[in-house]
Protein backbone atom coordinates (compact mmCIF):
# COMPACT_ATOMS: atom_id res chain seq x y z
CA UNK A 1 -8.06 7.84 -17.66
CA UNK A 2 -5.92 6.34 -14.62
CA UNK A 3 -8.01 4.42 -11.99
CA UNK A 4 -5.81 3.37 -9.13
CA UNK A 5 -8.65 0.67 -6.62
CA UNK A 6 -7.24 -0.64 -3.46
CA UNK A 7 -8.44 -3.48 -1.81
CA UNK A 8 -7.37 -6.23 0.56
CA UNK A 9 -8.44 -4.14 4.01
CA UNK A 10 -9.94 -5.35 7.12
CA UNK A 11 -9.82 -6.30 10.80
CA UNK A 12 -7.08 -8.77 11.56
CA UNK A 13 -5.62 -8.94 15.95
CA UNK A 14 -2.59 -7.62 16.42
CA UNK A 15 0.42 -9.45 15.47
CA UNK A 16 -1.80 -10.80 12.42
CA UNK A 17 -1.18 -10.05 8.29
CA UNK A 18 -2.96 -8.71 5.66
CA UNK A 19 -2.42 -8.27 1.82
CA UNK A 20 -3.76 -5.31 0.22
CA UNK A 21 -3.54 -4.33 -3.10
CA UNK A 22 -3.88 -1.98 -5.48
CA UNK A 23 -5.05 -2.58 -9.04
CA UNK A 24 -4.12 -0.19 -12.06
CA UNK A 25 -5.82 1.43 -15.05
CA UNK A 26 -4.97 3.30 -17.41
CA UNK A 27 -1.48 2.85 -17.13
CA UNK A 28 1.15 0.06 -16.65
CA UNK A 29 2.45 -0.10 -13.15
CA UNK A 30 6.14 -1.36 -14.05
CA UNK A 31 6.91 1.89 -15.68
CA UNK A 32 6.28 3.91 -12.65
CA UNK A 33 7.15 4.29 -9.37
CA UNK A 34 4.41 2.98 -7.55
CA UNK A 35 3.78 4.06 -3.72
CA UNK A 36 1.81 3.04 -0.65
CA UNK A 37 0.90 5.42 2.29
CA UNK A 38 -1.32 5.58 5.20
CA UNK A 39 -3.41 7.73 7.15
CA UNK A 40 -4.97 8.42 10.00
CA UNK A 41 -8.24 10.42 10.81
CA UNK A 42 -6.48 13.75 11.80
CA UNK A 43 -3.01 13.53 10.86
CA UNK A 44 -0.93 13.79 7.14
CA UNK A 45 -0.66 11.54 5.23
CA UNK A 46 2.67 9.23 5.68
CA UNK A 47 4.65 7.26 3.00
CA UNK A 48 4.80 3.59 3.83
CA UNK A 49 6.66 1.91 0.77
CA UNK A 50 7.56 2.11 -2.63
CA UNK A 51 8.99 0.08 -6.18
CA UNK A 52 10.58 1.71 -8.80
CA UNK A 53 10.08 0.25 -12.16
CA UNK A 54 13.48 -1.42 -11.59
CA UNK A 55 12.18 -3.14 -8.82
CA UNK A 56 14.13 -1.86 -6.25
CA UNK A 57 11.72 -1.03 -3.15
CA UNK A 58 12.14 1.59 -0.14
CA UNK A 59 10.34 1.51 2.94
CA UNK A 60 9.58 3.67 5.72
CA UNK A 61 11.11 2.40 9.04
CA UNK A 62 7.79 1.70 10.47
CA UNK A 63 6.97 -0.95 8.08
CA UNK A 64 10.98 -1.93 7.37
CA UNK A 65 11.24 -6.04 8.27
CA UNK A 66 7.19 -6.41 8.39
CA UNK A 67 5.69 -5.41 5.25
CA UNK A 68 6.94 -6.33 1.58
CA UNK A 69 5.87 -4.06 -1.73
CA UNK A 70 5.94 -6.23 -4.42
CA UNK A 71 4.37 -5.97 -8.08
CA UNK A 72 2.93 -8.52 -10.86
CA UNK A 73 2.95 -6.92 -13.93
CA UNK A 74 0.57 -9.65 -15.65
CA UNK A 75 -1.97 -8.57 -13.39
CA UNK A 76 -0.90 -4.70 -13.17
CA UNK A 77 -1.11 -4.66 -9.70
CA UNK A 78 1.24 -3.52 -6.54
CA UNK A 79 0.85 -5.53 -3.23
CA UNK A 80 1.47 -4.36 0.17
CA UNK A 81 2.18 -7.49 2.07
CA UNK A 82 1.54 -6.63 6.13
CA UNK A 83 2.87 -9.09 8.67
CA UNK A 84 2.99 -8.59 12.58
CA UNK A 85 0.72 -5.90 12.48
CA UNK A 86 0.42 -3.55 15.64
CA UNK A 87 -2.78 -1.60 16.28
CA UNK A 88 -0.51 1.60 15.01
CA UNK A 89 -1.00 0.15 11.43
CA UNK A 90 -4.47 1.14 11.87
CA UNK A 91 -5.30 3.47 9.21
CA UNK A 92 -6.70 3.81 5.44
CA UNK A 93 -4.38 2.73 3.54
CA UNK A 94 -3.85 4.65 -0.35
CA UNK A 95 -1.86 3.81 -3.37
CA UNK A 96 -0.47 6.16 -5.27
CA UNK A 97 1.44 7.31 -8.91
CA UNK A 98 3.28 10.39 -7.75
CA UNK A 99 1.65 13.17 -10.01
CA UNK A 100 -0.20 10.94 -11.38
CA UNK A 101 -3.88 9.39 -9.26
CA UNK A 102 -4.33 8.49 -5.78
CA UNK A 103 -6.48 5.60 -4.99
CA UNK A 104 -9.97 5.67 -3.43
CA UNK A 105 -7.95 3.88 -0.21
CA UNK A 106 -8.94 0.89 1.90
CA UNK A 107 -8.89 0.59 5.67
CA UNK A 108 -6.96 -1.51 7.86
CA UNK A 109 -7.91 -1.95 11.31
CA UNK A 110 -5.90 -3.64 13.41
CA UNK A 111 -7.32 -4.44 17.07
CA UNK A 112 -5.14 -5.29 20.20
């Protein structure tokens, strides 16, 4: 069974960081394709970042030049680095295997 748990959420000002994470089960992270979105109460879902098993990443250009996907396969976990947050970044934050599990999500409040 996959198990995809976030964690790493909280209240940080605006222009602040946070680290969440997202720790895997199940099945090895470096042979996917490993995504992070976010989501607001009342609006879709949107696609923040992603790393291929290659490592190559792709982000959306909301987060391009602030946050940083990254992976450690010894640990089986994908990061979502967040730096200069705005209160926009507010939202619960999900990792995902694309046709594969979802996390549970964690929220990230950001205030201004």
């Amino acid at each position: 069974q996959v198990q995809l748990v976030e964690s790493g959420g909280g209240l940080v000002q605006a222009g602040g960081s946070l680290r969440v994470s997202c720790t895997a089960s199940g099945r090895t992270v470096s042979l996917y394709r490993v995504a992070w979105y976010r989501q607001v109460a009342g609006k879709e879902r949107e696609w923040v970042a992603s790393i291929y098993s290659g490592g190559s990443t792709l982000y959306a250009d909301s987060a391009k030049g602030r946050f940083t996907i990254s992976r450690d396969n010894a640990k089986n976990t994908v990061d979502l680095q967040m730096n200069s947050l705005k209160p926009e970044d507010t939202a619960v934050y999900y990792c995902n295997i694309p046709g594969v599990a979802w996390g549970q999500g964690t929220q990230v409040t950001v205030s201004s």
